[in-house]
N, C-alpha and C. Protein backbone atom coordinates (compact mmCIF):
# COMPACT_ATOMS: atom_id res chain seq x y z
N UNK A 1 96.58 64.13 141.11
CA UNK A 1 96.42 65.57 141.17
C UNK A 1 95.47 65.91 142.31
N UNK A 2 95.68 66.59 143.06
CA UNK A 2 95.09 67.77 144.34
C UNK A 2 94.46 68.49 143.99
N UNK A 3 92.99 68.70 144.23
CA UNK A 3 92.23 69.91 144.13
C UNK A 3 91.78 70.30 145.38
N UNK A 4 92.36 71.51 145.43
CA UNK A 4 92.04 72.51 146.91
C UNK A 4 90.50 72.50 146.76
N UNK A 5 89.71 72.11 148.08
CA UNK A 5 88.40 72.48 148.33
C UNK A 5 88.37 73.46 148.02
N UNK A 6 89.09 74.92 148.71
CA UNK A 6 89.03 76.03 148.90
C UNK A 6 89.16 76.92 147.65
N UNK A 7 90.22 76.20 146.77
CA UNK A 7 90.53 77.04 145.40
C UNK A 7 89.66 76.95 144.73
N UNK A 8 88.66 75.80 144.23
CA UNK A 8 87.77 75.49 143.89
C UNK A 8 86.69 76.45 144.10
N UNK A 9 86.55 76.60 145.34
CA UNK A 9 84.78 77.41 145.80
C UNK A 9 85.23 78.87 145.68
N UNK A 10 86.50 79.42 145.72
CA UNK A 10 86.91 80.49 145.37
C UNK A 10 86.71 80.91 144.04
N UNK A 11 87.33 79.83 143.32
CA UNK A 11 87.04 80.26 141.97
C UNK A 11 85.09 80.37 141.37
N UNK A 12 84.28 79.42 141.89
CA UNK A 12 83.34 79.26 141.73
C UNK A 12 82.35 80.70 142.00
N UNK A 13 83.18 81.33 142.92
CA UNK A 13 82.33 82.10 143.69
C UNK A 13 82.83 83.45 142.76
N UNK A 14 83.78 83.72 142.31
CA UNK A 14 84.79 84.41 141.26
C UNK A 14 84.14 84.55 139.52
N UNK A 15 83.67 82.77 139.57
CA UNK A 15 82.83 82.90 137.97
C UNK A 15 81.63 81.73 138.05
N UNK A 16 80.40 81.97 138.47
CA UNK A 16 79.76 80.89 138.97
C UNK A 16 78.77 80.84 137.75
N UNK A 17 78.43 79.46 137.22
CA UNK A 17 78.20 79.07 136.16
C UNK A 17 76.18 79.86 135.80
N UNK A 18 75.73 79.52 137.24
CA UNK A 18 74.35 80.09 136.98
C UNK A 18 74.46 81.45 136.47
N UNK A 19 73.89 82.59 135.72
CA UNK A 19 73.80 83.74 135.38
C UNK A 19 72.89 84.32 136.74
N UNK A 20 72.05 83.84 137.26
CA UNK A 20 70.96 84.25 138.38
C UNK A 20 71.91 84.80 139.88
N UNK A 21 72.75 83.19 139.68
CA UNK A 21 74.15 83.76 141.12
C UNK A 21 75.00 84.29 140.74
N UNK A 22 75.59 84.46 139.64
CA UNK A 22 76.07 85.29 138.88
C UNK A 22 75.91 86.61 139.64
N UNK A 23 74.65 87.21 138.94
CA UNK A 23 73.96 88.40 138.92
C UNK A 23 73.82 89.07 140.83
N UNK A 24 73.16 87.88 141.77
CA UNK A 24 73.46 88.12 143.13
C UNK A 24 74.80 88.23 143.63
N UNK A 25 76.00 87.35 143.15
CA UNK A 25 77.30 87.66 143.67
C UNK A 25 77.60 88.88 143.51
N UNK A 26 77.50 89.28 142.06
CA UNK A 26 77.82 90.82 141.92
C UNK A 26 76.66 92.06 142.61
N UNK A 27 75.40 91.67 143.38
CA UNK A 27 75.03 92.70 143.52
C UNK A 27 75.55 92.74 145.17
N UNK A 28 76.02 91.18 145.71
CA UNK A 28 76.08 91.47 146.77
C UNK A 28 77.53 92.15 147.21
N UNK A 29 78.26 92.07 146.07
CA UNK A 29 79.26 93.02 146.39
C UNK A 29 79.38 94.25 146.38
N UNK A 30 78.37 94.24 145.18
CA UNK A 30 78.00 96.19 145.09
C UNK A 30 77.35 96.36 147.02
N UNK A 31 76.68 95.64 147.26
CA UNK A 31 76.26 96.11 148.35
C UNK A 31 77.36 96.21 149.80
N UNK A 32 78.19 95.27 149.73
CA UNK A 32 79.13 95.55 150.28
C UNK A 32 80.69 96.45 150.03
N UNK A 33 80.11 96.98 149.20
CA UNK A 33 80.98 98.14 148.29
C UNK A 33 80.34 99.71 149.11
N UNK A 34 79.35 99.40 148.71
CA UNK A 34 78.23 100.84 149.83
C UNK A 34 78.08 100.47 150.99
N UNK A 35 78.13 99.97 151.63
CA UNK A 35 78.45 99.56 153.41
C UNK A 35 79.85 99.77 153.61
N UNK A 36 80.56 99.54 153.02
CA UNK A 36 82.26 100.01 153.34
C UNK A 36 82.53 101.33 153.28
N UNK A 37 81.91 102.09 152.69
CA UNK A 37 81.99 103.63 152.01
C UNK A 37 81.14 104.44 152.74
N UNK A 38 79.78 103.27 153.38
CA UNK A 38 78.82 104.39 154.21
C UNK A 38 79.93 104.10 156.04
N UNK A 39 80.35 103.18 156.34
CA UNK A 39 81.00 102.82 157.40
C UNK A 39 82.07 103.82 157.64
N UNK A 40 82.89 103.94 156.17
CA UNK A 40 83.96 105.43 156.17
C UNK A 40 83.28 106.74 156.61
N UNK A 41 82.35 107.01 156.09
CA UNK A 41 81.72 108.11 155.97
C UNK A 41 81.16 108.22 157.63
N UNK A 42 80.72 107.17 158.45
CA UNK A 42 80.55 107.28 159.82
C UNK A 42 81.66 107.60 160.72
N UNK A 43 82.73 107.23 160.42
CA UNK A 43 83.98 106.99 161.05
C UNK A 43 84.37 108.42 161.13
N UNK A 44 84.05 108.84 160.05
CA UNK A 44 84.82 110.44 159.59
C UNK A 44 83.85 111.19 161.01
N UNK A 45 82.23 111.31 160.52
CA UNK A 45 81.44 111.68 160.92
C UNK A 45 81.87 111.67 162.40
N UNK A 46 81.96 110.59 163.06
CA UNK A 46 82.07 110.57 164.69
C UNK A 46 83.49 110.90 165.09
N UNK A 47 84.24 110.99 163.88
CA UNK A 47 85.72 111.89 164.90
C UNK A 47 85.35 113.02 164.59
N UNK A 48 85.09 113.46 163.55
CA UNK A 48 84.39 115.44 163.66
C UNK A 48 83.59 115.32 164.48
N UNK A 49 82.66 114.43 165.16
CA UNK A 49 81.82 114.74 166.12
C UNK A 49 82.64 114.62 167.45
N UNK A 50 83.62 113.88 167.83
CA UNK A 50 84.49 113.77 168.76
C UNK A 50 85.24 115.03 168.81
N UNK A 51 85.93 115.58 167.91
CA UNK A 51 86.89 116.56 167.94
C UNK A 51 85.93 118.34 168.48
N UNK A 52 84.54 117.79 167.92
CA UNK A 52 83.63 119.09 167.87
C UNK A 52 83.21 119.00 169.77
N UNK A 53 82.68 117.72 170.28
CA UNK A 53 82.78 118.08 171.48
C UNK A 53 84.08 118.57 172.37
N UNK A 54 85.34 117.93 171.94
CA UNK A 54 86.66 118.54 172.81
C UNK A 54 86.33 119.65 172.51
N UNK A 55 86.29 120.53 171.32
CA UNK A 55 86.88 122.24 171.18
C UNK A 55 85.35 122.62 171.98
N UNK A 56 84.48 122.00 171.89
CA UNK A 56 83.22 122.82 173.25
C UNK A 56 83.30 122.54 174.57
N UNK A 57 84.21 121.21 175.01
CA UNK A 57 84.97 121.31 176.45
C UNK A 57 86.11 122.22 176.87
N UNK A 58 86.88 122.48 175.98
CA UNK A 58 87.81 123.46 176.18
C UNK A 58 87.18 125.35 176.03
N UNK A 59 86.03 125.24 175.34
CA UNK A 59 85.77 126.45 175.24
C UNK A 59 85.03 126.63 176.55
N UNK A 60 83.96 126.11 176.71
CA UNK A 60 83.26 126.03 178.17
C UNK A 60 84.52 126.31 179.08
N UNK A 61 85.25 125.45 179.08
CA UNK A 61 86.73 125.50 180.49
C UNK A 61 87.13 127.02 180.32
N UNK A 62 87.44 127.42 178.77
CA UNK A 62 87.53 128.71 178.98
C UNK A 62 86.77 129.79 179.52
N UNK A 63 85.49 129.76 179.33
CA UNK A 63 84.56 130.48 179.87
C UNK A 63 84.35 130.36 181.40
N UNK A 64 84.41 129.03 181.98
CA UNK A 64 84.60 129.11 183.55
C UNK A 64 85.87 129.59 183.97
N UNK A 65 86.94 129.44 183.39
CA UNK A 65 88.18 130.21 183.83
C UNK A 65 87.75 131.62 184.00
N UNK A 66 87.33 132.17 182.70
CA UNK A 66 87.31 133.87 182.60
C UNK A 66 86.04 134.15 183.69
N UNK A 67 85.06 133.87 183.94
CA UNK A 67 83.88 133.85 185.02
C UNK A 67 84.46 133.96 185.96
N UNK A 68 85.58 132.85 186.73
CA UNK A 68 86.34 132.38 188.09
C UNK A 68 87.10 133.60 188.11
N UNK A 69 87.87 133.52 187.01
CA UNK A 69 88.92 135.05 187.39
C UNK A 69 88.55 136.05 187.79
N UNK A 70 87.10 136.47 187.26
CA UNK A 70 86.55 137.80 187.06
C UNK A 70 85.74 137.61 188.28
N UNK A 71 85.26 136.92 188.67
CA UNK A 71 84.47 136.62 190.11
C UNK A 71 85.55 137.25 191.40
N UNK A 72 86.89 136.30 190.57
CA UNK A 72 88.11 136.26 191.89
C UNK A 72 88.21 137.56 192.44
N UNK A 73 88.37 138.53 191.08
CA UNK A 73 89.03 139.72 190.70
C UNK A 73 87.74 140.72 191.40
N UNK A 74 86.52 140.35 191.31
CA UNK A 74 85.36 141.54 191.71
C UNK A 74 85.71 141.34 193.43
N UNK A 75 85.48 139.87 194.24
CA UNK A 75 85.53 139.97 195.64
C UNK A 75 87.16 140.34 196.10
N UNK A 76 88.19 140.54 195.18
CA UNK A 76 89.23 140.79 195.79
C UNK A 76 89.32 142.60 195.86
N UNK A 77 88.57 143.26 194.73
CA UNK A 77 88.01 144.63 194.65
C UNK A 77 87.39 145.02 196.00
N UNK A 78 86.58 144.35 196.02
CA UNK A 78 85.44 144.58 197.07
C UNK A 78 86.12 144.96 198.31
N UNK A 79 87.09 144.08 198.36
CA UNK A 79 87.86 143.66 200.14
C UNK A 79 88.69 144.58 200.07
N UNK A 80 89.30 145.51 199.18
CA UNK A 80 90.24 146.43 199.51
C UNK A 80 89.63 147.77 199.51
């Protein structure tokens, strides 16, 4: 009979006989349970922060358009 190294330390790590590693396996998953969820929560964060600078590049662009036009529009006044 074959015993997988791997199935072995899997399982070990799954139900490990100390109560002490026990107790750390499970907190270190809780902790990597809240690092996955705070990592989402960044992800979200920096595309609303991405999407929030485009709509203030496009608004700015708008505002130099309407400035340029209205600039265009006063010296083309002027000249006639």
């Amino acid at each position: 009979m074959n015993i997988n190294p791997n199935e072995e330390f899997e399982q070990y790590l799954k139900d490990p006989v100390d109560p002490e590693l026990k107790a750390l396996f499970e907190e270190a998953e809780a902790c990597l349970q809240r690092y996955d969820a705070k990592s989402k929560e960044v992800k979200q964060l920096s595309q609303q922060m991405q999407d929030l600078a485009f709509s203030l590049d496009l608004e700015c662009a708008e505002w130099i358009y309407e400035i340029y036009a209205s600039n265009r529009n006063d010296l083309e006044d002027n000249s006639n």
